[in-house]
N, C-alpha and C. Protein backbone atom coordinates (compact mmCIF):
# COMPACT_ATOMS: atom_id res chain seq x y z
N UNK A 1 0.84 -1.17 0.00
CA UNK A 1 0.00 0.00 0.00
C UNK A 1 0.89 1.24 0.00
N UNK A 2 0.34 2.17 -0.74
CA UNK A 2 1.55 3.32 -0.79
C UNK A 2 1.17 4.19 0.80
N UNK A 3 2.94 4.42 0.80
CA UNK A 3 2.52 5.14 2.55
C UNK A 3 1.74 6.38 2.94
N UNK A 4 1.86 7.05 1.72
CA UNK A 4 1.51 8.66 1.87
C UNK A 4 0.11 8.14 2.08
N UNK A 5 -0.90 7.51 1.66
CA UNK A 5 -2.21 7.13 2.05
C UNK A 5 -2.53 6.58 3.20
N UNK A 6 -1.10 6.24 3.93
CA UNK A 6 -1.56 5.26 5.08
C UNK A 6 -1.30 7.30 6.23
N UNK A 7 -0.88 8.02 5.85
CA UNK A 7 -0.59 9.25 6.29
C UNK A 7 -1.64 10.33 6.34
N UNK A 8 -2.51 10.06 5.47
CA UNK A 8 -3.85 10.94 5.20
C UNK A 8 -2.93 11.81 3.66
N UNK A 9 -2.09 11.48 3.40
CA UNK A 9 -1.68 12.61 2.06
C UNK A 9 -1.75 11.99 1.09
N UNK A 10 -2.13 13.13 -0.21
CA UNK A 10 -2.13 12.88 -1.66
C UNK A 10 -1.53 11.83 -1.86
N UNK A 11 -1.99 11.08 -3.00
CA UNK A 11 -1.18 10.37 -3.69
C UNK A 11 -0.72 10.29 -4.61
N UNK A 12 0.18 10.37 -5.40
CA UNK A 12 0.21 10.05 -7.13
C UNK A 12 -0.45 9.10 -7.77
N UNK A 13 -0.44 7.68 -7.21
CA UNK A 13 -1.20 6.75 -7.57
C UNK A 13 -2.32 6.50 -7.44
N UNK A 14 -2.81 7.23 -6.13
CA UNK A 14 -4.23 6.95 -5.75
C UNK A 14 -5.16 8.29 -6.46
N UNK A 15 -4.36 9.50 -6.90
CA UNK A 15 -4.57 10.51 -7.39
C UNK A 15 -4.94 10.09 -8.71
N UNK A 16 -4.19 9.44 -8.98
CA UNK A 16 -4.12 8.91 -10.81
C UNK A 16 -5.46 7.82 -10.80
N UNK A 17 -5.51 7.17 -9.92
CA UNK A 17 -6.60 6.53 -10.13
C UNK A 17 -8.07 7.08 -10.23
N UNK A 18 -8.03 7.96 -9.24
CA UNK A 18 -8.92 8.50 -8.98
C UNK A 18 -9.43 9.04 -9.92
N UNK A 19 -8.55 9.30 -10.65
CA UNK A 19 -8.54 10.48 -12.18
C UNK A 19 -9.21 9.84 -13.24
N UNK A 20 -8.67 8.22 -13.26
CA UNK A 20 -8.90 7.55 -13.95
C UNK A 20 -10.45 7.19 -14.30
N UNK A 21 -10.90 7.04 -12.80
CA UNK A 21 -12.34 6.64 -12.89
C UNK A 21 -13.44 7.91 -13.13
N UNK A 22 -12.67 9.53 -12.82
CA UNK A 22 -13.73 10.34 -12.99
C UNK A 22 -13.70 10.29 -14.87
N UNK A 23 -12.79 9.92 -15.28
CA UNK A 23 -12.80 10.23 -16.59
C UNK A 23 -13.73 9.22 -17.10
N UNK A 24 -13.60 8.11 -16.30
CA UNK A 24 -14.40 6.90 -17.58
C UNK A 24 -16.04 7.35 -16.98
N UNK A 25 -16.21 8.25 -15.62
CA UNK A 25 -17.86 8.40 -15.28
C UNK A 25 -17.89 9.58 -16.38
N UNK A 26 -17.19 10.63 -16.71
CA UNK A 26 -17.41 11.66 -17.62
C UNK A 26 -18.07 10.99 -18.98
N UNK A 27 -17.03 9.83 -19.40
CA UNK A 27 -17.11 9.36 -20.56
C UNK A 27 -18.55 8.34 -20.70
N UNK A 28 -19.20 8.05 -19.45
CA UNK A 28 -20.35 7.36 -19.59
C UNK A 28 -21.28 7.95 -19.41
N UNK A 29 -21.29 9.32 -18.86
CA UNK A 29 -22.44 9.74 -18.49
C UNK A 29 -22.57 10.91 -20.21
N UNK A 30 -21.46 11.26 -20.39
CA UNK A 30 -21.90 11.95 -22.26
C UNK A 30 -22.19 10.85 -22.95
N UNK A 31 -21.92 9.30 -22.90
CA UNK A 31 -22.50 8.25 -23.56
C UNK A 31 -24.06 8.24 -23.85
N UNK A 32 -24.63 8.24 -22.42
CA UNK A 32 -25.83 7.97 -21.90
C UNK A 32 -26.49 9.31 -22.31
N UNK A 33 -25.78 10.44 -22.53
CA UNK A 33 -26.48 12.14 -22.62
C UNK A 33 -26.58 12.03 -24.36
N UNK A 34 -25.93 11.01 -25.06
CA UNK A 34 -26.03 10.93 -27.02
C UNK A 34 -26.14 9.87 -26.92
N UNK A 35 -27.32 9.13 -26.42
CA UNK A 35 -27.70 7.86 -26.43
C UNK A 35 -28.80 8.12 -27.46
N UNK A 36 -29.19 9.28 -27.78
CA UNK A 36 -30.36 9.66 -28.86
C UNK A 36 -30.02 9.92 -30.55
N UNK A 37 -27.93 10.01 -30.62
CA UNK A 37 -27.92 10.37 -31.67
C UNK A 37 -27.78 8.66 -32.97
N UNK A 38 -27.82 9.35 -34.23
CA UNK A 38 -27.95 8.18 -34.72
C UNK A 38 -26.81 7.26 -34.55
N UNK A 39 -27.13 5.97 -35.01
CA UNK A 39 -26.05 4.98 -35.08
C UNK A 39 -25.41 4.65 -36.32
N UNK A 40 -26.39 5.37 -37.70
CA UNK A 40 -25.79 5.66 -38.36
C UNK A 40 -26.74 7.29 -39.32
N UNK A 41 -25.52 7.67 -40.16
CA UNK A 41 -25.95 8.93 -40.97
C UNK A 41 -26.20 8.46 -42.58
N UNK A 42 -27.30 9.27 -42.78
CA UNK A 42 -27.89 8.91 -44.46
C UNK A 42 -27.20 10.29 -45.07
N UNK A 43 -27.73 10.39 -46.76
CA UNK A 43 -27.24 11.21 -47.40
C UNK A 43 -28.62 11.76 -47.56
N UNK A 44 -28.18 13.12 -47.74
CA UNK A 44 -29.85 13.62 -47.76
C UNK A 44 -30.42 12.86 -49.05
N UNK A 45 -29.66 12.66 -50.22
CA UNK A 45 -30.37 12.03 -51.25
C UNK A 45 -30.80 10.47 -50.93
N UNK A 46 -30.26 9.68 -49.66
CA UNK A 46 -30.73 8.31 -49.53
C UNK A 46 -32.15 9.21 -48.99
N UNK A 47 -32.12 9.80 -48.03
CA UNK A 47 -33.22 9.89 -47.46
C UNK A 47 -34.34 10.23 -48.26
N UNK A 48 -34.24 11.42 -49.37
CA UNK A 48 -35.59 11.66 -50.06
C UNK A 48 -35.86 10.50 -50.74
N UNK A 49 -34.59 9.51 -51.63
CA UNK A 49 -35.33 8.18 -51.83
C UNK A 49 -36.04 6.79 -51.23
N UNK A 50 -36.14 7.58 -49.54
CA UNK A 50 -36.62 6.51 -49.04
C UNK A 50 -38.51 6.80 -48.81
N UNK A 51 -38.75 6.08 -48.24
CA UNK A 51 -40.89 6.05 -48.64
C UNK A 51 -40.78 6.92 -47.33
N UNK A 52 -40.40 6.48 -46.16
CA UNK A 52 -40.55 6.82 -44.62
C UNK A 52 -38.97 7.12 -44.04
N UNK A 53 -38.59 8.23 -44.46
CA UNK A 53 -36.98 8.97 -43.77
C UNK A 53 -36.74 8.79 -42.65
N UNK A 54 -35.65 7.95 -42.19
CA UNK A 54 -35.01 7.46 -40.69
C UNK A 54 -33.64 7.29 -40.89
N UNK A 55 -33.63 6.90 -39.49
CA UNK A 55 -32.46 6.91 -39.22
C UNK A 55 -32.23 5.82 -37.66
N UNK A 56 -31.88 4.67 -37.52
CA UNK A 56 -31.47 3.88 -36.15
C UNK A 56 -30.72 4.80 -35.43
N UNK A 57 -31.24 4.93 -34.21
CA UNK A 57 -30.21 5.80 -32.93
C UNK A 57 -29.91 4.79 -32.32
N UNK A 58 -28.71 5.19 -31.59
CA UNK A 58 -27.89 4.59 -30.42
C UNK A 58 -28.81 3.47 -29.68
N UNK A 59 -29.75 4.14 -28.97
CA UNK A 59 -30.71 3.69 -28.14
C UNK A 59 -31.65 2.46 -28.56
N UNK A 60 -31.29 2.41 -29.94
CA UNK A 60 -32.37 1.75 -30.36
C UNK A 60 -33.65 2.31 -31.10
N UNK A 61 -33.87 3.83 -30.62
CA UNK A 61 -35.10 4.13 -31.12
C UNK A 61 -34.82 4.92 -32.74
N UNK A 62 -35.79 5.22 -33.61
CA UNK A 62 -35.80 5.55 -34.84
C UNK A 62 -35.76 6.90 -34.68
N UNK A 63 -34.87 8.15 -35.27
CA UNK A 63 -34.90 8.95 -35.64
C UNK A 63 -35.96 9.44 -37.33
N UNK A 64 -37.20 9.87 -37.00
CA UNK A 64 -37.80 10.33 -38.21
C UNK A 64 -37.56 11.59 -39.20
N UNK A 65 -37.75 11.88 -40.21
CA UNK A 65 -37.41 12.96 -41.10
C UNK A 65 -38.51 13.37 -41.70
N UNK A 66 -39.06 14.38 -41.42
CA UNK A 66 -40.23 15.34 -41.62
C UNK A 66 -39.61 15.38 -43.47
N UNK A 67 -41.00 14.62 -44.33
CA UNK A 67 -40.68 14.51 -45.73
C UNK A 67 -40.35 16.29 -46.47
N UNK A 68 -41.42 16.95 -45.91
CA UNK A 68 -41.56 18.25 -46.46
C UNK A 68 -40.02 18.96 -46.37
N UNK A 69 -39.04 18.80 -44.88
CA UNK A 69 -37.96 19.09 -44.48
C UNK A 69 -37.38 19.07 -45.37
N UNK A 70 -37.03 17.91 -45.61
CA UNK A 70 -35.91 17.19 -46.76
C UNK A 70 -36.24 17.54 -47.97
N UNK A 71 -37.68 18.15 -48.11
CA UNK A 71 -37.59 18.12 -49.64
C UNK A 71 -37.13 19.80 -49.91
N UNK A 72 -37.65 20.71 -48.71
CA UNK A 72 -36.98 21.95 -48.53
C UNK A 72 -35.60 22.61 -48.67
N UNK A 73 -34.97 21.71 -47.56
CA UNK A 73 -33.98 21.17 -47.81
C UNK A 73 -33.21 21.09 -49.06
N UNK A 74 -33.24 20.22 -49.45
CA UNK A 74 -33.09 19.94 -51.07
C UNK A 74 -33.31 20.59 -51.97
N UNK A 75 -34.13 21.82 -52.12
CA UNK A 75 -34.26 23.20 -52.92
C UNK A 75 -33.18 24.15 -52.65
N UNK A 76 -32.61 24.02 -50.92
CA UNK A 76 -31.96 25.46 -50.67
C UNK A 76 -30.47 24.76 -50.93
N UNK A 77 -30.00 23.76 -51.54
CA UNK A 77 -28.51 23.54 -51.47
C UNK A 77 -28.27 22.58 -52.75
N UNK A 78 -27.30 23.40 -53.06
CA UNK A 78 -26.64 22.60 -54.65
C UNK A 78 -26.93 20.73 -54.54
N UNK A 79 -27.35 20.50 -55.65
CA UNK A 79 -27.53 18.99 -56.24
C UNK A 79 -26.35 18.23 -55.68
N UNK A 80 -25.12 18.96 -56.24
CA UNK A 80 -23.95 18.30 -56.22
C UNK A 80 -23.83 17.76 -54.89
N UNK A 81 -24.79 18.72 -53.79
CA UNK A 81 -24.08 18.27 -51.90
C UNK A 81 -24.82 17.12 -51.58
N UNK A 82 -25.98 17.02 -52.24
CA UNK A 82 -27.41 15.88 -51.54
C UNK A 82 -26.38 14.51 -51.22
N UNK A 83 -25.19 14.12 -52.00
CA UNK A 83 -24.59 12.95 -51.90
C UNK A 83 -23.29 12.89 -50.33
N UNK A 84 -23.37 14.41 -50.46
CA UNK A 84 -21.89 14.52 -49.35
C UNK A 84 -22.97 14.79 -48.04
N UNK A 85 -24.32 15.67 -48.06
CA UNK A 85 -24.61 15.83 -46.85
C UNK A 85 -24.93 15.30 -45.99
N UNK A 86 -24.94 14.82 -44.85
CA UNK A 86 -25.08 13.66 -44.41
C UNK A 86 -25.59 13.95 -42.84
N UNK A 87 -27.02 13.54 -42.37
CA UNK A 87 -28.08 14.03 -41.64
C UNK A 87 -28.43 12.94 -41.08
N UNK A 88 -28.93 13.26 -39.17
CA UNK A 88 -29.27 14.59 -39.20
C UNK A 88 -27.63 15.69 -38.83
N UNK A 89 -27.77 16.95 -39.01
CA UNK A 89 -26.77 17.44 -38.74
C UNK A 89 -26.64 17.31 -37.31
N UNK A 90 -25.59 17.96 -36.61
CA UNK A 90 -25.30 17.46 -35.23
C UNK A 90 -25.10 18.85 -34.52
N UNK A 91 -25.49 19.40 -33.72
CA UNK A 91 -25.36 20.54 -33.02
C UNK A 91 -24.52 19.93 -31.61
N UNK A 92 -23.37 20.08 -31.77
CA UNK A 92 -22.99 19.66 -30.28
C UNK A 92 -22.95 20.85 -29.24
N UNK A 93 -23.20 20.85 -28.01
CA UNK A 93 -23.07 21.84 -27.10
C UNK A 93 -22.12 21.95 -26.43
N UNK A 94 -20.83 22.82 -26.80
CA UNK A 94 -19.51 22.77 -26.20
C UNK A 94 -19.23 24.10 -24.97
N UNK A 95 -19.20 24.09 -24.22
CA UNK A 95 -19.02 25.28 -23.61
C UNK A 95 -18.09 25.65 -23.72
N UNK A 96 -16.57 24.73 -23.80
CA UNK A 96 -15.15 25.88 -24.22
C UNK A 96 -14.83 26.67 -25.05
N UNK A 97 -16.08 26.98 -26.16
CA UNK A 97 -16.60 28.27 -26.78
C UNK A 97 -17.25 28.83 -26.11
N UNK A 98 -17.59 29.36 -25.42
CA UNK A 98 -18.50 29.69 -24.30
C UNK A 98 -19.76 29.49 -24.49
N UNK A 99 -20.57 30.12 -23.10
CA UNK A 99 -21.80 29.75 -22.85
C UNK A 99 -22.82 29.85 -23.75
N UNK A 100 -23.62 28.89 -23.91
CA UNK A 100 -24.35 28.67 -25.01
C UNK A 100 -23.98 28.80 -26.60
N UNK A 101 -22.63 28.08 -26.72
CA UNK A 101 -22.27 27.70 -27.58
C UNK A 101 -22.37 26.13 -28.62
N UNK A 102 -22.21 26.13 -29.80
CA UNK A 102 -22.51 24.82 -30.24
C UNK A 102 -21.47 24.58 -31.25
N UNK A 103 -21.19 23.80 -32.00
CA UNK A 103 -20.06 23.19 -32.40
C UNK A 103 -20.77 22.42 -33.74
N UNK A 104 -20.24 23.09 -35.28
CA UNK A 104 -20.84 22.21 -36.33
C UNK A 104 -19.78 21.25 -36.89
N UNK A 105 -19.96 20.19 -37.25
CA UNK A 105 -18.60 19.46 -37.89
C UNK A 105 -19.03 19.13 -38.77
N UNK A 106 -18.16 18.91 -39.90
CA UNK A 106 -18.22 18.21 -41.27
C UNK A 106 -18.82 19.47 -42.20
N UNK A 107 -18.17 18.93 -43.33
CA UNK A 107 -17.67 20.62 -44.33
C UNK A 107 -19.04 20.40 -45.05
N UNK A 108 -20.22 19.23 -45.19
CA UNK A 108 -20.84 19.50 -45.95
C UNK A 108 -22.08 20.22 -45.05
N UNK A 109 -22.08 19.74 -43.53
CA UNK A 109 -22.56 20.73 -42.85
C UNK A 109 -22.92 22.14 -42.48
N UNK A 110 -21.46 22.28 -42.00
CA UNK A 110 -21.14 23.34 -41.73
C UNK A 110 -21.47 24.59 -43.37
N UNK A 111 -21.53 24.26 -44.07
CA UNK A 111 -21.84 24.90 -45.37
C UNK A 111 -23.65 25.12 -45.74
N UNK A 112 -24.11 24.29 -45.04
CA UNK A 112 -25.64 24.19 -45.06
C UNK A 112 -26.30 25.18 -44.21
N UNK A 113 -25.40 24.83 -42.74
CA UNK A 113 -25.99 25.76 -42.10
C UNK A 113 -25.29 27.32 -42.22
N UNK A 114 -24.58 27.70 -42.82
CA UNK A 114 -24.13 28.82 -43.20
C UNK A 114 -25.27 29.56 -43.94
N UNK A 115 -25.64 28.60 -44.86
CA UNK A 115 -26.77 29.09 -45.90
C UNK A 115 -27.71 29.27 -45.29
N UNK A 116 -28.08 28.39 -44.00
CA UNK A 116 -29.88 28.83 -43.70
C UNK A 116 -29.46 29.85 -42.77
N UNK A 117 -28.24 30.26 -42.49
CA UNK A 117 -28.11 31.30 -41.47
C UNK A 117 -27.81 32.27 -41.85
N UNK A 118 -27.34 32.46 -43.34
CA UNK A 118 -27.02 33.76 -43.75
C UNK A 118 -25.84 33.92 -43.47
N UNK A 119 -24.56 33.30 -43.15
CA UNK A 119 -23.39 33.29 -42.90
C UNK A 119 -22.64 33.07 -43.77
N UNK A 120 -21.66 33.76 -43.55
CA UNK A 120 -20.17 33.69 -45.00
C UNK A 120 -19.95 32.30 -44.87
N UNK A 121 -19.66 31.75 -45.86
CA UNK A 121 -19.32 30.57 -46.16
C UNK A 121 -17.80 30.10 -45.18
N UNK A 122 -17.87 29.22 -44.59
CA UNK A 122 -16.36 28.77 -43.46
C UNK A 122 -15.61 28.21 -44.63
N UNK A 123 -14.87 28.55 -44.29
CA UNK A 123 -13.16 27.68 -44.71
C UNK A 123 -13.38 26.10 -44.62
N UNK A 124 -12.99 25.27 -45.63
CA UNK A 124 -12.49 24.14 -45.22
C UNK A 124 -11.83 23.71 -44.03
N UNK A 125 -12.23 22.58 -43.17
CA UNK A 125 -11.50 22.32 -41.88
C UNK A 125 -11.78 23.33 -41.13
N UNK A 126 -12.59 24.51 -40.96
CA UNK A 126 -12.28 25.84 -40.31
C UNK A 126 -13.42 25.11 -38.95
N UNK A 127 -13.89 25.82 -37.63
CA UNK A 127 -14.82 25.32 -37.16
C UNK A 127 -15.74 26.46 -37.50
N UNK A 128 -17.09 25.72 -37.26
CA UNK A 128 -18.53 26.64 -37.02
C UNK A 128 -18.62 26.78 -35.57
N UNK A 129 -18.47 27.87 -35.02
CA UNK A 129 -19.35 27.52 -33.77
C UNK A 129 -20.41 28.62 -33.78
N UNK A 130 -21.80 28.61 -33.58
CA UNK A 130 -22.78 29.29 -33.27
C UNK A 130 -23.18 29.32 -31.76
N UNK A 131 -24.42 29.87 -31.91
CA UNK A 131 -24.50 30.86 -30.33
C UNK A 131 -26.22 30.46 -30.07
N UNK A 132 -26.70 30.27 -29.15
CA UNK A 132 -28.35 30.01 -28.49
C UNK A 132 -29.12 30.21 -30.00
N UNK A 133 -29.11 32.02 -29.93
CA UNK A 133 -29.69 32.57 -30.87
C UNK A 133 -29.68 32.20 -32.31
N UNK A 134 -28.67 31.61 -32.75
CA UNK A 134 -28.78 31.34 -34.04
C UNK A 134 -28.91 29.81 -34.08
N UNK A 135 -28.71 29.10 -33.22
CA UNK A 135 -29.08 27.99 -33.10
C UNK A 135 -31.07 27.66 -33.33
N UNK A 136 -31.13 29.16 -32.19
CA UNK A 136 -32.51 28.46 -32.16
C UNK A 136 -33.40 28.80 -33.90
N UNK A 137 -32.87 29.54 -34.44
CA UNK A 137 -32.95 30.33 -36.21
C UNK A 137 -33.19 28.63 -36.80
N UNK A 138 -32.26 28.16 -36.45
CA UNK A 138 -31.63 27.08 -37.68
C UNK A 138 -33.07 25.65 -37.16
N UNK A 139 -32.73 25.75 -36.02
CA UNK A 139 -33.79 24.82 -35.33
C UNK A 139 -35.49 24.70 -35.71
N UNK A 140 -35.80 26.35 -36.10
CA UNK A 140 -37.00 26.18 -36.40
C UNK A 140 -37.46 26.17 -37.97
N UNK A 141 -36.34 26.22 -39.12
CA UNK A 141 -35.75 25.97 -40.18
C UNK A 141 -35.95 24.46 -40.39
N UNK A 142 -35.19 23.64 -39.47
CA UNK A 142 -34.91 22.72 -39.82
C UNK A 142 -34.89 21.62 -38.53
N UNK A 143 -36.21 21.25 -38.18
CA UNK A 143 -36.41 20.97 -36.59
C UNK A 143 -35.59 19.63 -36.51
N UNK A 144 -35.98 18.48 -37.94
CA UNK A 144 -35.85 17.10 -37.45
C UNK A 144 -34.84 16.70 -38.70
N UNK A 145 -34.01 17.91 -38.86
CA UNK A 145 -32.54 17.35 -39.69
C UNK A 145 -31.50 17.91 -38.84
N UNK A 146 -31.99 18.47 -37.37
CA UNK A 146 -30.58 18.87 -36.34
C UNK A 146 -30.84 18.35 -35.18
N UNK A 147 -30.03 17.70 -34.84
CA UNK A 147 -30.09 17.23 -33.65
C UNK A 147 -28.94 17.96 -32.21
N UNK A 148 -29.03 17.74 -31.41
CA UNK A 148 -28.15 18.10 -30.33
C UNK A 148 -27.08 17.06 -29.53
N UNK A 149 -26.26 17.66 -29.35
CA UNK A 149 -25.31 16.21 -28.89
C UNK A 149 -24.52 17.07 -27.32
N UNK A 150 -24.07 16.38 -26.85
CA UNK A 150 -23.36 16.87 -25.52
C UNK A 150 -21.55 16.48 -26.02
N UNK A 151 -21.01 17.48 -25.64
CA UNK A 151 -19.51 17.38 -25.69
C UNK A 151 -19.01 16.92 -24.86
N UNK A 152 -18.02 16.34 -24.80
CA UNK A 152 -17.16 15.95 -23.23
C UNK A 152 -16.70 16.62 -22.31
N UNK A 153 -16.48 17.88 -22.81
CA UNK A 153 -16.39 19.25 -21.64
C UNK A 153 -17.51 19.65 -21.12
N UNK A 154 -18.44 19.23 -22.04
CA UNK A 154 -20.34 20.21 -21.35
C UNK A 154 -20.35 19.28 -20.16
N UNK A 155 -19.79 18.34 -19.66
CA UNK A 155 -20.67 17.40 -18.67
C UNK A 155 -19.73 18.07 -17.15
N UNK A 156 -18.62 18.98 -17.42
CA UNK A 156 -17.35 19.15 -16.34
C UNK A 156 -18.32 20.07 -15.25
């Protein structure tokens, strides 16, 4: 047994452990907080060719796609993207952008929602991050092609 514990003081090891396990509760409890997102992503063009638009989540349960959405959708963004875009988009909630911040990834994304937001087009690789307010813009745009996800810092 290390002595400094038998002393009442810190440990390195018992410190490290300790560390160890808050990380894997961090890492299960954002598991359990995107237990809703999908398990897998369609292309917006699989989706308009499907009869009834889904998607399998994590959980098991079906993510649905409001037909009218997608077909909206699909008017406001070049032909060429329907194959790269790939939905639902993901709004993660990161706070190390600060408060009430969100986090877009993937370039065919991040380019979509530029457009329904009226935003300069991002850089390749560049990040999106948006803010409550424009989140909630995009949300009522596009209710059941964005979803929300929790970051690994939102849970600290």
């Amino acid at each position: 047994m290390d002595s400094n514990l038998l002393r009442g003081k810190p440990s390195v090891m018992g410190s490290t452990l300790f560390r160890l396990g808050e990380e894997e509760a961090i890492r299960r409890l954002v598991s359990i907080a995107n237990a809703h997102l999908p398990a897998e992503f369609k292309t917006l063009r699989q989706l308009l060719d499907e009869r009834d638009p889904k998607v399998l989540c994590r959980d098991g349960s079906v993510h649905m796609f409001d037909r009218k959405e997608l077909e909206k959708l699909a008017e406001m963004v070049p032909r060429e993207m329907h194959d790269r875009l790939k939905l639902p988009i993901v709004l993660t909630i990161n706070p190390k952008y600060g408060r009430g911040a969100y986090e877009v990834e993937g370039d065919a994304a991040k380019q979509v929602v530029a457009m329904v937001l009226d935003l300069p087009q991002p850089v390749q690789d560049e990040k999106l991050i948006l803010y409550r307010p424009q989140v909630m813009r995009l949300r009522r745009v596009l209710p059941t092609t964005t979803q929300y996800a929790f970051a690994r810092e939102a849970m600290w």
